[in-house]
Protein backbone atom coordinates (compact mmCIF):
# COMPACT_ATOMS: atom_id res chain seq x y z
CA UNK A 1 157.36 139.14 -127.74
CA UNK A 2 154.38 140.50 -126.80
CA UNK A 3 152.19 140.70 -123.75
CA UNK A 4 148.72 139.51 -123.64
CA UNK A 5 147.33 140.63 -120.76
CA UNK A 6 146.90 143.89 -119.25
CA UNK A 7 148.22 143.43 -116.20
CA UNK A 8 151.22 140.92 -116.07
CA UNK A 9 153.38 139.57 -113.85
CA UNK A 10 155.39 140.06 -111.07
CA UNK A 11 158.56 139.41 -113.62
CA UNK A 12 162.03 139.88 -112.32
CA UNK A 13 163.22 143.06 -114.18
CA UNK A 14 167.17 143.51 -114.19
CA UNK A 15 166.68 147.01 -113.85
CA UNK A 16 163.41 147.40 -110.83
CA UNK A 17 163.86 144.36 -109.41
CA UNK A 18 160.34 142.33 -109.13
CA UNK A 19 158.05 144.46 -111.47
CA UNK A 20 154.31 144.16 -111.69
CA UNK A 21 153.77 145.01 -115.49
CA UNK A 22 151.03 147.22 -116.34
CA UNK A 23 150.19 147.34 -120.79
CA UNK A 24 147.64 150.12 -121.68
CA UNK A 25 148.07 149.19 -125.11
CA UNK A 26 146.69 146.50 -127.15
CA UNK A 27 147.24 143.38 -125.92
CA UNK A 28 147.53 141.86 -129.72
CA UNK A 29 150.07 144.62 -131.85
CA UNK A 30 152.91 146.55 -130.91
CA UNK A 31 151.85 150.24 -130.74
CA UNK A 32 154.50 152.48 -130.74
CA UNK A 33 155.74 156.05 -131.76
CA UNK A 34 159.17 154.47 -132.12
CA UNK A 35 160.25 151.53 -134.65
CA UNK A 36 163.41 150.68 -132.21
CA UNK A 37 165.87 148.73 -134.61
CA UNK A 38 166.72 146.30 -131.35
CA UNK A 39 162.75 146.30 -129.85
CA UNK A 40 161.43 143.23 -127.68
CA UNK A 41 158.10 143.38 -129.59
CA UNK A 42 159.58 143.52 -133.25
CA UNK A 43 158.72 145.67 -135.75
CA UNK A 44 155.58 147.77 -136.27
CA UNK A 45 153.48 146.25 -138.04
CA UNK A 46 150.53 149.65 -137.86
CA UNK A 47 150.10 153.30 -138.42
CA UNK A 48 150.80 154.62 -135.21
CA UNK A 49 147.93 157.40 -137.08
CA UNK A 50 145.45 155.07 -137.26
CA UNK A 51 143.25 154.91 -133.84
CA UNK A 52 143.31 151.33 -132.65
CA UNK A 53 141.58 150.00 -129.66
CA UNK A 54 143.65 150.60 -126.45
CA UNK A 55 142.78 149.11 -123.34
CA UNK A 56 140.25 151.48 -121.11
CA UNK A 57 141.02 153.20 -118.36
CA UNK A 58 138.26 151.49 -116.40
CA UNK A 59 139.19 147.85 -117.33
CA UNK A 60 143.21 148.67 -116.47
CA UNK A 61 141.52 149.75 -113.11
CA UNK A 62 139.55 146.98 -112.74
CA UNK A 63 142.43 144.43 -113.87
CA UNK A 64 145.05 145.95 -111.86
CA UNK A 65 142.68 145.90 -108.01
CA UNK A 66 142.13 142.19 -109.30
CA UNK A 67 145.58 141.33 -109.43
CA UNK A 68 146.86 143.52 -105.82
CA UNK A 69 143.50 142.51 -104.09
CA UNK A 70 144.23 138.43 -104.73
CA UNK A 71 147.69 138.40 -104.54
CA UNK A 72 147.81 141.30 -101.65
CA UNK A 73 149.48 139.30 -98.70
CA UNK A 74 152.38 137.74 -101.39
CA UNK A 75 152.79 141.16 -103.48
CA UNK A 76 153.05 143.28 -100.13
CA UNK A 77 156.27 140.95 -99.63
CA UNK A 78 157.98 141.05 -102.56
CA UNK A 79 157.03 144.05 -105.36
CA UNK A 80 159.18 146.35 -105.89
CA UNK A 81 157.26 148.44 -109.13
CA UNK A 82 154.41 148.44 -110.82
CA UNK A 83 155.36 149.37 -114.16
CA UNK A 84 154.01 150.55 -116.90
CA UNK A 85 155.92 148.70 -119.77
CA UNK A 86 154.00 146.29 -122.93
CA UNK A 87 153.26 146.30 -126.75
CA UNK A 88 154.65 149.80 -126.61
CA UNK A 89 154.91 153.78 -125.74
CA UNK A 90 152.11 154.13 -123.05
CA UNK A 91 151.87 157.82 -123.04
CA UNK A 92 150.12 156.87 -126.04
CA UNK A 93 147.45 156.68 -124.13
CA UNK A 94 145.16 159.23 -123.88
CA UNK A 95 144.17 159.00 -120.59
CA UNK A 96 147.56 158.59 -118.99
CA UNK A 97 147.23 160.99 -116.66
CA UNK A 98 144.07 159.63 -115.22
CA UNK A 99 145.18 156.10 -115.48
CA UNK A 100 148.29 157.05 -113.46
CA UNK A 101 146.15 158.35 -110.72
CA UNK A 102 144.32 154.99 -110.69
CA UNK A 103 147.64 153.22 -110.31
CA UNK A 104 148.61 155.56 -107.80
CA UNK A 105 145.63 155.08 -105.32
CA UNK A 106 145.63 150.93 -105.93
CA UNK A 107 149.24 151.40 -105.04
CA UNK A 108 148.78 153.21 -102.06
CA UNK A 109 145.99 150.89 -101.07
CA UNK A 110 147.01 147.56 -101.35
CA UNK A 111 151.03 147.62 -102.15
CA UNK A 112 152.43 151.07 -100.41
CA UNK A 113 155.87 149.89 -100.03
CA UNK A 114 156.05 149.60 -103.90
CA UNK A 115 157.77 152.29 -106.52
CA UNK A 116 155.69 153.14 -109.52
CA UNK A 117 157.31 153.49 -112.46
CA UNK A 118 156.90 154.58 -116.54
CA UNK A 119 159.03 153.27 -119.32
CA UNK A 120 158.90 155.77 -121.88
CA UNK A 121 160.78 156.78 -125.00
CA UNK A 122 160.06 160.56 -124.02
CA UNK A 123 158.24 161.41 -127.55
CA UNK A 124 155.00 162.26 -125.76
CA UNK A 125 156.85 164.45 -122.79
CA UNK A 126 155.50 167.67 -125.34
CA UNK A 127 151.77 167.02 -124.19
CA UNK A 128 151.43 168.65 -120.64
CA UNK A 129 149.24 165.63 -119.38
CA UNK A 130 151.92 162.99 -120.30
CA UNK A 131 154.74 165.57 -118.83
CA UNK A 132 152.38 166.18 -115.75
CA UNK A 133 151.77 162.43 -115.05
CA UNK A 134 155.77 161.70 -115.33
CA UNK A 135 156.74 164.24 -112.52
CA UNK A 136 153.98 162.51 -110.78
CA UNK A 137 155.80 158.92 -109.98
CA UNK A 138 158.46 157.55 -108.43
CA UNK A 139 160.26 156.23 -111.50
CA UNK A 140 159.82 158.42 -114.59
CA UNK A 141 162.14 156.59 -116.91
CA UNK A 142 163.33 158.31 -119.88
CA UNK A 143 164.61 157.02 -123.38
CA UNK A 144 167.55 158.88 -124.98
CA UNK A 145 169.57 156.79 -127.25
CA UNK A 146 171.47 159.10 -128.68
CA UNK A 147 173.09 162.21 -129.20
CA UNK A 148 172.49 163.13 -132.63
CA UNK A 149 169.33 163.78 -134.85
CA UNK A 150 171.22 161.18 -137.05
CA UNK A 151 171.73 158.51 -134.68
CA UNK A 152 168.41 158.84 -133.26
CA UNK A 153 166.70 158.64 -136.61
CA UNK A 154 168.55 155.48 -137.03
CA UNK A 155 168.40 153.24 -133.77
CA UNK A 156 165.06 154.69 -132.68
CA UNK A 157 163.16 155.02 -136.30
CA UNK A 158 160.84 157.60 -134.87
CA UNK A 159 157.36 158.57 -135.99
CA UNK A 160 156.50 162.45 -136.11
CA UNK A 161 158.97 163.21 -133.32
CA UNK A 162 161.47 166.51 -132.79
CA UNK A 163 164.34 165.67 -132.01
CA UNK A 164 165.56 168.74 -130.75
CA UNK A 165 162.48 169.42 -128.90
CA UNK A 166 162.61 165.98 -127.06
CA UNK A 167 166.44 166.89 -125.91
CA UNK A 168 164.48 170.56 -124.90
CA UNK A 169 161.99 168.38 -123.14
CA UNK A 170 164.39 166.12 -121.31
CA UNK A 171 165.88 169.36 -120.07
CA UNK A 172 162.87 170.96 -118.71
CA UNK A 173 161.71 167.18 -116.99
CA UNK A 174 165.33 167.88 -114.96
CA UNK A 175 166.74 165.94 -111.65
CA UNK A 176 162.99 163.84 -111.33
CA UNK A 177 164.46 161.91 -114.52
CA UNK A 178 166.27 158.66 -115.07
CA UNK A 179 167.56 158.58 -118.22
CA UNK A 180 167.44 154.64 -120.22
CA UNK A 181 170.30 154.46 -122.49
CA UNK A 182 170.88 151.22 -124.65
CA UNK A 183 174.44 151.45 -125.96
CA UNK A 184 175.00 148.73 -129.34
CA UNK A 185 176.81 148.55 -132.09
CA UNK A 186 175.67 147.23 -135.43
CA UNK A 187 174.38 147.97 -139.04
CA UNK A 188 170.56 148.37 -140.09
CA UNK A 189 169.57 148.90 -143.87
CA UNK A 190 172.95 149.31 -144.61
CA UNK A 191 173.57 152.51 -142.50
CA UNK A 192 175.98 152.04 -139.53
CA UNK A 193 174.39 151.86 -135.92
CA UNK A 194 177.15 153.32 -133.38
CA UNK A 195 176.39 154.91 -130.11
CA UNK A 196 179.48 154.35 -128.77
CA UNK A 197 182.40 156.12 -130.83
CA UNK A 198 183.36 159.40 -129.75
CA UNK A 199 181.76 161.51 -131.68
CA UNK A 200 178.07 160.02 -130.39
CA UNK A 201 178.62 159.25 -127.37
CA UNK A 202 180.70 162.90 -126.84
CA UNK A 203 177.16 164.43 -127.74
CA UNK A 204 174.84 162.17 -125.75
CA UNK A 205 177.18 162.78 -122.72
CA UNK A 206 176.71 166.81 -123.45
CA UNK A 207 173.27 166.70 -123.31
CA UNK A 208 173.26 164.18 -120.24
CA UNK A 209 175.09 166.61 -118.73
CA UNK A 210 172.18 169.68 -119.52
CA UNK A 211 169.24 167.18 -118.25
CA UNK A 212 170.91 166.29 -114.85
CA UNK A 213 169.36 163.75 -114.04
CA UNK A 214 169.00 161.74 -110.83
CA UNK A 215 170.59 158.17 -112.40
CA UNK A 216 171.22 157.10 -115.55
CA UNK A 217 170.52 153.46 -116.35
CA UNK A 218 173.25 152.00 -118.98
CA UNK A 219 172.59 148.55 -120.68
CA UNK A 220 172.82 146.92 -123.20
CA UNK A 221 170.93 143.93 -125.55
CA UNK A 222 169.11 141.04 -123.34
CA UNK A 223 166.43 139.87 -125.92
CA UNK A 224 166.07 138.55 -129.36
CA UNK A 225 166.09 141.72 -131.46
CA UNK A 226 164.72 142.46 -134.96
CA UNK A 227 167.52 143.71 -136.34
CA UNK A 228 170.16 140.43 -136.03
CA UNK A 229 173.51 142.40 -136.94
CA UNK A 230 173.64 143.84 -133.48
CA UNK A 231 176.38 143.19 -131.35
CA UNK A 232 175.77 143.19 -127.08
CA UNK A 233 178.43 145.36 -125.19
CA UNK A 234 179.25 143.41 -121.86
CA UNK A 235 179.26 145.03 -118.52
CA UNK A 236 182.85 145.76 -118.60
CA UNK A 237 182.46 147.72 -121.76
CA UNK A 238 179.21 149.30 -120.36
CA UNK A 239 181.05 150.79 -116.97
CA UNK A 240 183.93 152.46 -119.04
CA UNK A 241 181.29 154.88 -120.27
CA UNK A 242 179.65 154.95 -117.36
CA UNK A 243 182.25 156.21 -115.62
CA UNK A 244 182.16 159.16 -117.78
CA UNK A 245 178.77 159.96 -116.77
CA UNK A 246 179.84 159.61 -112.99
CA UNK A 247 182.56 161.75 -113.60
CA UNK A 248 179.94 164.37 -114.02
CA UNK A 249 178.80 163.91 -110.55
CA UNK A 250 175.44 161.62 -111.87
CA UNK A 251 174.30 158.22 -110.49
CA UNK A 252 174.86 155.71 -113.07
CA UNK A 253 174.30 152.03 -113.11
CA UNK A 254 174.99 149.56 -116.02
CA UNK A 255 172.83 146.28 -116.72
C-alpha cells in the first residue's frame, strides 16, 4: 500500500491516535533504506543509491498549510499527530531538518494542541541533521527489531547500515526515544525469522535496557505483509514480554 499524496489523512493510527500523515517521499515507489520482510508498502522495487525525485520542501509546506488552514476548526478538535510516516524512511530526506521546522511552525500555528511525531527505522540517526531534527519533536519514534546483527539483517534487510553503530546511536538519542518493536515469528528465504525466543529477545531486552527510553511501543502484524509465512502474536502474547521491559522500570505499551 502506498500513499499518494503528500499530505494524508487524519487516519486513526492504533498507536497516536488520529494522525495527520505527512510522506516526503515519492508519492509513486517505496523508498527505503530498509527492505522490512513484513513492510506495508512491499518490497523495494529501487536503488535506494539512485537519486529519485522526493517531494520538496516547499511543496510539503505548501501542502501541509493547505490541509490545517481548510480543515483548521475540525483538526483543532480532533488531531492528535502529525506524522511523518509514507512510501518509506523520511530521514531520507535531505532537508529533514528544515522540513521539520516547517511542520513545527504550521503546527504551532494552526493545530497547537497536536504532538508531532517521526516514524523512523533509526538508520539515518548517524547524520547530525536527522539526529538534531529527532530530539527536536514530541514523538521521535525509533525502529529496533532486534537484538542481533543476525536477526536484524534478516527481518529488516538493511541497505548500507551498521548495526552496531545504530544500537551506539540509539544509546546516545537516550530517554527523548520511543523505541517501535514489531515482535513475529516466521521464515523468509528459507532462514528462520524469530524475535521472540530467548536468545533474541534476551539481547534486544539488554540493549533496551542501555537506550532507556521513555516508552517502548510493542506490536505486532496489522497489514498484508510481503513475506506471507509470518505468523501475528496476539496481545496476550505481546504483554508477557512486555512485562519484561516494565520490569526494568520502562513504559511499555503493546498494540
Amino acid at each position: 500500500m502506498l500513499f499518494e499524496e503528500i499530505v494524508f489523512g487524519p487516519i486513526h493510527s492504533r498507536r497516536l491516535g488520529v494522525s495527520l500523515g505527512v510522506n516526503v517521499l515519492p508519492t509513486e515507489k517505496k523508498y527505503c533504506s530498509f527492505n522490512c520482510v513484513y513492510c506495508e508498502c512491499g518490497w523495494n522495487v529501487i536503488d535506494t543509491n539512485i537519486q529519485v525525485p522526493l517531494n520538496r520542501r516547499e511543496d510539503i509546506r505548501k501542502a501541509l498549510e493547505k490541509k490545517l488552514s481548510e480543515n483548521q476548526n475540525d483538526l483543532n478538535k480532533t488531531i492528535n499527530s502529525i506524522t511523518f510516516s509514507g512510501n518509506g524512511e523520511p530521514t531520507i530526506h535531505p532537508e529533514i531538518l528544515g522540513i521539520v521546522n516547517d511542520v513545527m511552525e504550521l503546527r504551532d500555528r494552526y493545530c497547537p494542541q497536536a504532538k508531532i511525531s517521526i516514524l523512523s527505522n533509526s538508520t539515518n540517526l548517524v547524520r547530525e541533521d536527522v539526529f538534531e531534527a529527532l530530539r527536536k519533536i514530541d514523538n521521535p519514534i525509533l525502529k529496533l527489531d532486534a537484538g542481533t546483527e543476525k536477526m536484524y539483517e534478516t527481518i529488516n534487510e538493511p541497505v548500507n547500515s551498521n548495526f552496531e553503530q545504530i544500537k551506539q546511536k540509539l544509546i546516545s538519542f537516550g530517554n527523548k526515544a520511543i523505541i517501535q518493536t514489531l515482535l513475529l515469528r516466521g521464515e523468509h528465504n528459507g532462514k528462520i525469522i524469530d524475535n521472540t525466543c530467548e536468545e533474541e529477545f534476551s539481547a534486544w531486552l539488554d540493549t533496551v535496557r542501555k537506550i532507556r527510553p521513555r516508552m517502548v511501543m510493542l506490536y505486532s502484524i496489522d497489514r498484508i505483509t510481503p513475506e506471507k509465512q509470518l505468523e501475528k502474536l496476539l496481545i496476550p502474547e505481546l504483554e508477557s514480554y512486555a512485562q519484561r521491559v516494565r520490569a526494568l522500570g520502562i513504559e511499555t505499551k503493546t498494540y
